[in-house]
PDB file of N, CA and C in Angstrom:
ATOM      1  N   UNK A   1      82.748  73.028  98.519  1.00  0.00           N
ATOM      2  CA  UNK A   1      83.895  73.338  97.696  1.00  0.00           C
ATOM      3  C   UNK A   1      85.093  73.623  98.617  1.00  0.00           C
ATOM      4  N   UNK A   2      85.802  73.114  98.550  1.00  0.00           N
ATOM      5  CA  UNK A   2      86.893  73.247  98.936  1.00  0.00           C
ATOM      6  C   UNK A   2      88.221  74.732  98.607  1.00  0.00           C
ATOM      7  N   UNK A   3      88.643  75.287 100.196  1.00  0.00           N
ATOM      8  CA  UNK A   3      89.475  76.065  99.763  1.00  0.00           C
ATOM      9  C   UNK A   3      90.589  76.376  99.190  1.00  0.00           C
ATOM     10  N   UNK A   4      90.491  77.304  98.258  1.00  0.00           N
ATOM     11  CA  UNK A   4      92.070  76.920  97.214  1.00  0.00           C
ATOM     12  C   UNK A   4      93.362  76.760  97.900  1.00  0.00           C
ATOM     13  N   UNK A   5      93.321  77.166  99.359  1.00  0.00           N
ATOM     14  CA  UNK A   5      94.783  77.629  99.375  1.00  0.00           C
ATOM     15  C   UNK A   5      94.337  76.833 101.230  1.00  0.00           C
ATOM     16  N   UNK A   6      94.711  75.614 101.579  1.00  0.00           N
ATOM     17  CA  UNK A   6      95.166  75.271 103.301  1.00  0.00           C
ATOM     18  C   UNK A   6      95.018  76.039 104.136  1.00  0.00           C
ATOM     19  N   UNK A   7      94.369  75.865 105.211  1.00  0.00           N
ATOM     20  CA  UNK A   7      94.812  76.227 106.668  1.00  0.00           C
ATOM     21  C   UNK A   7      96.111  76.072 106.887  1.00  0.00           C
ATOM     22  N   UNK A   8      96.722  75.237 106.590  1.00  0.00           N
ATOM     23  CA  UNK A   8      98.032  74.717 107.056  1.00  0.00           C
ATOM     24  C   UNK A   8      99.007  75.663 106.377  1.00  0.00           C
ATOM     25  N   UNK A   9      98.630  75.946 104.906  1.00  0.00           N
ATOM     26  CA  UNK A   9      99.829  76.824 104.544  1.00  0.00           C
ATOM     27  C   UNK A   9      99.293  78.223 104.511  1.00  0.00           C
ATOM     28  N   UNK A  10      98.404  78.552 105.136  1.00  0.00           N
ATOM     29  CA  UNK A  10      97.943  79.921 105.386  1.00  0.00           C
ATOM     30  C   UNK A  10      98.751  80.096 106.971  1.00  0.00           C
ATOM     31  N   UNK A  11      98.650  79.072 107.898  1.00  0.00           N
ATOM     32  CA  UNK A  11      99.018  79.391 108.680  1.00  0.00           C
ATOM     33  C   UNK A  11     101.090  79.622 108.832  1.00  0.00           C
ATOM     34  N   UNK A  12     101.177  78.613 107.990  1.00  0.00           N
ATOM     35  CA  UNK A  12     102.827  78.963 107.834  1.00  0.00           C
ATOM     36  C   UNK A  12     103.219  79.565 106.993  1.00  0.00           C
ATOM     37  N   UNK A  13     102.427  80.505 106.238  1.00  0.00           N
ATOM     38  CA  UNK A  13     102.667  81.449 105.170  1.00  0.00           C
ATOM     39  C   UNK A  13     103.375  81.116 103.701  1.00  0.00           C
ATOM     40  N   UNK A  14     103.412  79.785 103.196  1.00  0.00           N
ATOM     41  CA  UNK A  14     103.915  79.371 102.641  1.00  0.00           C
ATOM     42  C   UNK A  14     103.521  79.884 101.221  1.00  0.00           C
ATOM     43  N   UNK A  15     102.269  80.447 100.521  1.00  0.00           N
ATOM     44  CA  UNK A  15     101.596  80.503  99.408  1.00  0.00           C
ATOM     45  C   UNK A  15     101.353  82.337  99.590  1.00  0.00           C
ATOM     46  N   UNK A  16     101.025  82.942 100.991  1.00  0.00           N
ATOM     47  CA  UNK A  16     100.346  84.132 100.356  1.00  0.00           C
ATOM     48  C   UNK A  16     101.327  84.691 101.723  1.00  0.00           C
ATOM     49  N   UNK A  17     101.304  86.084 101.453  1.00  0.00           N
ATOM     50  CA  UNK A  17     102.341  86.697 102.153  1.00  0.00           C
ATOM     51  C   UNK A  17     101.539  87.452 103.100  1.00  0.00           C
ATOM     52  N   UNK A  18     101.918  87.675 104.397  1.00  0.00           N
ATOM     53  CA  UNK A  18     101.538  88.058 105.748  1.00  0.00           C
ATOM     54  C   UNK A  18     100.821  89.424 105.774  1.00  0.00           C
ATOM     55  N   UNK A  19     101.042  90.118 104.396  1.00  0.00           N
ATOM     56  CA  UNK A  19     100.285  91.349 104.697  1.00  0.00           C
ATOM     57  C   UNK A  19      99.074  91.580 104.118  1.00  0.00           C
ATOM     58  N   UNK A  20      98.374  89.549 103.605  1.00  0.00           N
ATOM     59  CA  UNK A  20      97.324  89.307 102.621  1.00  0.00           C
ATOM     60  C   UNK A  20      96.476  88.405 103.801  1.00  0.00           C
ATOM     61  N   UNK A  21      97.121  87.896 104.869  1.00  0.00           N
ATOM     62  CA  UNK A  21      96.293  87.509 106.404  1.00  0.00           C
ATOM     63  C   UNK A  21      96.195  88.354 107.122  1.00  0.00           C
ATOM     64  N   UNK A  22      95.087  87.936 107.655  1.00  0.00           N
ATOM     65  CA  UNK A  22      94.805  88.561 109.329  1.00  0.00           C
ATOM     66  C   UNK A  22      94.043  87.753 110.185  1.00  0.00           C
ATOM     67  N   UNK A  23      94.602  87.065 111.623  1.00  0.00           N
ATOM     68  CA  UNK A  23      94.462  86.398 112.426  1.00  0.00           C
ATOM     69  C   UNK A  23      93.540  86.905 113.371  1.00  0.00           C
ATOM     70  N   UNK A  24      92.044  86.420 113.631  1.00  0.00           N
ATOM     71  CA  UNK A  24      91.363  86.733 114.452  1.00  0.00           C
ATOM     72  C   UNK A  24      91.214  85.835 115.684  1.00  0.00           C
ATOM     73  N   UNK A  25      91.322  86.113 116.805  1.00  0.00           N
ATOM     74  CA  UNK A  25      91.528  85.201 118.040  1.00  0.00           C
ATOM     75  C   UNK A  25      90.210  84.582 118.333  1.00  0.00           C
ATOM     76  N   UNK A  26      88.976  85.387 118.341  1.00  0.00           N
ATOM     77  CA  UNK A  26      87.441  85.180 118.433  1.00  0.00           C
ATOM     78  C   UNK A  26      86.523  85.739 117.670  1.00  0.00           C
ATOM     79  N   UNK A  27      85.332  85.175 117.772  1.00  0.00           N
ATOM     80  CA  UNK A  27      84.228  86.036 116.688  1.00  0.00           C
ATOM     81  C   UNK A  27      84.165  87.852 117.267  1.00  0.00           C
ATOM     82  N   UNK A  28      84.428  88.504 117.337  1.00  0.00           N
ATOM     83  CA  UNK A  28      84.453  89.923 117.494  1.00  0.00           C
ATOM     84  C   UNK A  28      83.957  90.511 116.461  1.00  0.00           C
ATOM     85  N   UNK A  29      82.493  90.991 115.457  1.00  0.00           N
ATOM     86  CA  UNK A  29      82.003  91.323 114.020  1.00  0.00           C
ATOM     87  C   UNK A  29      82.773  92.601 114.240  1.00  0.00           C
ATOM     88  N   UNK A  30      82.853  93.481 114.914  1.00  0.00           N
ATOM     89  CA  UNK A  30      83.407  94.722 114.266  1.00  0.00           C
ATOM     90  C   UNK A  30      85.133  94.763 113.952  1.00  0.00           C
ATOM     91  N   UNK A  31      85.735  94.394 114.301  1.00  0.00           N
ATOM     92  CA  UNK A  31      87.175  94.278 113.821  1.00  0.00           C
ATOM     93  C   UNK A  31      87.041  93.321 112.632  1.00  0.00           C
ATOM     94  N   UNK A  32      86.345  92.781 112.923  1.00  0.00           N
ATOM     95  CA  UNK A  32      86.159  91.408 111.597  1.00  0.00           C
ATOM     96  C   UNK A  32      85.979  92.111 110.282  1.00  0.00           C
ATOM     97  N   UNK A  33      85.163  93.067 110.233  1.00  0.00           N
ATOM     98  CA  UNK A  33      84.187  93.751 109.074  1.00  0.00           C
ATOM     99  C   UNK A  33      85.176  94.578 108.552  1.00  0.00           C
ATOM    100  N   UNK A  34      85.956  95.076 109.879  1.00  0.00           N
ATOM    101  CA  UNK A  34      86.687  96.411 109.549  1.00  0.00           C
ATOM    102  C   UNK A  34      88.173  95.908 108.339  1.00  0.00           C
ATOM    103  N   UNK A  35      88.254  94.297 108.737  1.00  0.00           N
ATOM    104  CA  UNK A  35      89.638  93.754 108.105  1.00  0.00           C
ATOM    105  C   UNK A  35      88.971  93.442 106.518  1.00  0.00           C
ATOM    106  N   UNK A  36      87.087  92.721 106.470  1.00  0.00           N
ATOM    107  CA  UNK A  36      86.951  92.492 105.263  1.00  0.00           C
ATOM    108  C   UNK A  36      86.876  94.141 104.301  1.00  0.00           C
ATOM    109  N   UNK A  37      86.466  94.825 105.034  1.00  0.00           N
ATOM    110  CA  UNK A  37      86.249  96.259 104.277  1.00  0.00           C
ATOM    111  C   UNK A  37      88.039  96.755 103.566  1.00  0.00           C
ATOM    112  N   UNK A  38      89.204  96.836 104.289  1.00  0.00           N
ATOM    113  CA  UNK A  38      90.558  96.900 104.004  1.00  0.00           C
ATOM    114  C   UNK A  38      90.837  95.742 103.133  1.00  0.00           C
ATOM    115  N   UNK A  39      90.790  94.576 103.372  1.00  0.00           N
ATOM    116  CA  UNK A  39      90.836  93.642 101.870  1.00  0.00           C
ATOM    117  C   UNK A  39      89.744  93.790 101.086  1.00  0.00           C
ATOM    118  N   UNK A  40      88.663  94.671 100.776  1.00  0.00           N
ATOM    119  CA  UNK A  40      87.752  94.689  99.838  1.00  0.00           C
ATOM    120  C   UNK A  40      88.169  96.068  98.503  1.00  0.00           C
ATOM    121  N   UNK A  41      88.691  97.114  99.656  1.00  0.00           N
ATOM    122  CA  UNK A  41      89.712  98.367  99.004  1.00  0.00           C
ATOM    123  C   UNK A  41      90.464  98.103  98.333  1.00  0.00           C
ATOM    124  N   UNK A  42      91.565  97.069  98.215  1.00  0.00           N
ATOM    125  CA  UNK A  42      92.880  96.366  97.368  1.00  0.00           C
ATOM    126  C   UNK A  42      92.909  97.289  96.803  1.00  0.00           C
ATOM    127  N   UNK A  43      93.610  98.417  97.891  1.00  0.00           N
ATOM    128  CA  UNK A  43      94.539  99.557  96.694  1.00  0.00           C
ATOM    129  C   UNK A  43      95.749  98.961  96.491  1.00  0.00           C
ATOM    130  N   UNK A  44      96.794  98.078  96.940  1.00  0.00           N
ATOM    131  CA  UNK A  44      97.641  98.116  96.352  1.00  0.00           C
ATOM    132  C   UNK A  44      97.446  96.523  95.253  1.00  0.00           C
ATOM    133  N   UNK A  45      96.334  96.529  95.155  1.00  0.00           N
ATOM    134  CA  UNK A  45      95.989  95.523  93.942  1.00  0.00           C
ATOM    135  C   UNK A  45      96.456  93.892  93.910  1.00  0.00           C
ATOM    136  N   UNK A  46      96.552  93.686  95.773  1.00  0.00           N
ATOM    137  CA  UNK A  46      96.763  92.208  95.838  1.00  0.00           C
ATOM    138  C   UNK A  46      96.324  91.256  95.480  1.00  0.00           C
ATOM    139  N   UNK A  47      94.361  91.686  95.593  1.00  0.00           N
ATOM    140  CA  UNK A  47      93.681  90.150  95.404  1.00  0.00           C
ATOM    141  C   UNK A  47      93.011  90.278  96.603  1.00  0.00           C
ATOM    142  N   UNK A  48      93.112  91.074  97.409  1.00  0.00           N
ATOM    143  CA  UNK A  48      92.068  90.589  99.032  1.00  0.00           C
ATOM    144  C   UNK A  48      92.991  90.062  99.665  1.00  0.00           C
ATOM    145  N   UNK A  49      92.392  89.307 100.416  1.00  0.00           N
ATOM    146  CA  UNK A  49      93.540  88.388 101.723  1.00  0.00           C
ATOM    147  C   UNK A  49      92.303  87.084 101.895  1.00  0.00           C
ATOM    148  N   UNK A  50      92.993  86.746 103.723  1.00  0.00           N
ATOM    149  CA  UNK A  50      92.466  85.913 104.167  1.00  0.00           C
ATOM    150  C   UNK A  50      92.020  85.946 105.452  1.00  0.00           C
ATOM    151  N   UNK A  51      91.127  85.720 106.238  1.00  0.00           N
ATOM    152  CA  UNK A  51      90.774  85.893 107.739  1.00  0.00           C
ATOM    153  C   UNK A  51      90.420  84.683 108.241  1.00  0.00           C
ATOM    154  N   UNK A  52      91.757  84.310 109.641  1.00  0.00           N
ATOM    155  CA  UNK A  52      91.527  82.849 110.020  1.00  0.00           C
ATOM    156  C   UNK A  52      90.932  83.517 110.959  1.00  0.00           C
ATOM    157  N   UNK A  53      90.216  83.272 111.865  1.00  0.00           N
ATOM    158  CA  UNK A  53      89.237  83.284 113.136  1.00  0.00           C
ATOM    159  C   UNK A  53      89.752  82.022 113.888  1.00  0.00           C
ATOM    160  N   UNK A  54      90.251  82.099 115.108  1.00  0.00           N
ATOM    161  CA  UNK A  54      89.756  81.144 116.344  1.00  0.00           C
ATOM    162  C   UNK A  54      91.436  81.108 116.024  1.00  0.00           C
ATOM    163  N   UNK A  55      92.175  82.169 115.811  1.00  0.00           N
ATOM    164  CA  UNK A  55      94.401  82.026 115.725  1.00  0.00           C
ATOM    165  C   UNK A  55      94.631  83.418 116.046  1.00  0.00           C
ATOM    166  N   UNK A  56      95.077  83.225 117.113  1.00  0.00           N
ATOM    167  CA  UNK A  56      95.756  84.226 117.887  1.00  0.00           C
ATOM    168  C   UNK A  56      97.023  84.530 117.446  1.00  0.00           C
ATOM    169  N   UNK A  57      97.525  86.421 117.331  1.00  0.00           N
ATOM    170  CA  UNK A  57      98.340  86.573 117.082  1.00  0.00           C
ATOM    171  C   UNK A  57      99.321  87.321 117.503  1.00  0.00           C
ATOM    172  N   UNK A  58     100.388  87.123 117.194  1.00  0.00           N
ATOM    173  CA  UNK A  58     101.607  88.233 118.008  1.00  0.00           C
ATOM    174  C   UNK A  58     102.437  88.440 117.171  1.00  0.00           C
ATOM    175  N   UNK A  59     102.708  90.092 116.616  1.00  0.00           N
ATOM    176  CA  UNK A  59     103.328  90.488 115.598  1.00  0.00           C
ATOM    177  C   UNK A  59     102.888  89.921 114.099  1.00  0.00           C
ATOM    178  N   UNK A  60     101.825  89.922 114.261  1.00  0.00           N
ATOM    179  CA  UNK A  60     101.587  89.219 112.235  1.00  0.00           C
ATOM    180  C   UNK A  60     101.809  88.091 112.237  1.00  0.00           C
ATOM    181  N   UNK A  61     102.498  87.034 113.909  1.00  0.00           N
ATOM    182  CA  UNK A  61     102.458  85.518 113.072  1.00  0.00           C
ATOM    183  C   UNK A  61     101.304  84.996 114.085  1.00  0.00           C
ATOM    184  N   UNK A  62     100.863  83.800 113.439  1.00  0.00           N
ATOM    185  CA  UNK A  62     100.249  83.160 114.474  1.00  0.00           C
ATOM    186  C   UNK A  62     100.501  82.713 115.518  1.00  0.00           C
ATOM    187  N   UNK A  63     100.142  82.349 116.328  1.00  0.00           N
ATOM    188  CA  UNK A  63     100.376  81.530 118.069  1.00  0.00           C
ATOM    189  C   UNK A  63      99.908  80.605 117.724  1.00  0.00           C
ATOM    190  N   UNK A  64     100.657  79.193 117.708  1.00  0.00           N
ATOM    191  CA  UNK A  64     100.743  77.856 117.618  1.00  0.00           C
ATOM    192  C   UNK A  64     100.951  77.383 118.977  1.00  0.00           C
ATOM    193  N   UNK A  65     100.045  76.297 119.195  1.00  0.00           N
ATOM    194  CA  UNK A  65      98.575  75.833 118.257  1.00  0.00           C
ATOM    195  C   UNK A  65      97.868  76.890 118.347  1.00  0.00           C
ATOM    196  N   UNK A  66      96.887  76.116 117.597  1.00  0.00           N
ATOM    197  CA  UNK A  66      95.473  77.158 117.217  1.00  0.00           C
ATOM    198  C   UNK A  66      94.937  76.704 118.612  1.00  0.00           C
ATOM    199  N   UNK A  67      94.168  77.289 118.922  1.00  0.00           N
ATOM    200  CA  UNK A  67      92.679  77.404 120.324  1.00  0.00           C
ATOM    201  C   UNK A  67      91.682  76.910 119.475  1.00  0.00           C
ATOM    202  N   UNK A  68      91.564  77.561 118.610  1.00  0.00           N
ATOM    203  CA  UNK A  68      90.013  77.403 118.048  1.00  0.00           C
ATOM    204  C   UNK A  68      89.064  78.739 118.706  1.00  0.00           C
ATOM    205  N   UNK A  69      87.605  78.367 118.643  1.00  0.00           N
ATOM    206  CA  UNK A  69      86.537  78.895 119.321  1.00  0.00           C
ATOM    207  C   UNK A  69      86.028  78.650 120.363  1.00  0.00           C
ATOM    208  N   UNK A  70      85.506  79.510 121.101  1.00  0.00           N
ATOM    209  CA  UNK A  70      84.715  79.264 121.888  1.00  0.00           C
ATOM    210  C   UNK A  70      83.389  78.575 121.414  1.00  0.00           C
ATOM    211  N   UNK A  71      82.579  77.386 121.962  1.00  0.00           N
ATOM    212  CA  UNK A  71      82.031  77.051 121.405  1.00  0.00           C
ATOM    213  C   UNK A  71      80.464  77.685 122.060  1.00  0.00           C
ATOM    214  N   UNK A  72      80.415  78.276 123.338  1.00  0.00           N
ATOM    215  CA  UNK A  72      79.589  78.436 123.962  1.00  0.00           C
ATOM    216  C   UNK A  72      78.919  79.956 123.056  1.00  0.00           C
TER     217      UNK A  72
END
């Protein structure tokens, strides 16, 4: 199934607003968990977010291009 909403416009913020992403640079599970647990709370009643993995970030935007993963 396919995701509702692009990589492409997740990454240029075009559809959901920057304080509904969070850019993970590598697999790291505990920061990971800690971002799904804060979008699972939706106190201010957004909807959750989104977590790209393997997009590095500086100040809330992404670093273009993407890297990706390590594959090792």
């Amino acid at each position: 199934m396919p995701l509702p909403i692009s990589i492409k416009d997740l990454l240029e913020h075009k559809i959901v607003e920057n304080s509904r992403i969070d850019y993970k640079a590598g697999w790291n599970p505990e920061p990971i968990l800690h971002t799904i647990c804060a979008f699972a709370n939706d106190i201010d009643n957004t909807g959750g977010g989104y977590i790209v993995i393997g997009v590095e970030e500086n100040s809330g935007m992404p670093v273009l291009p993407v890297k990706g993963l390590d594959k090792n």
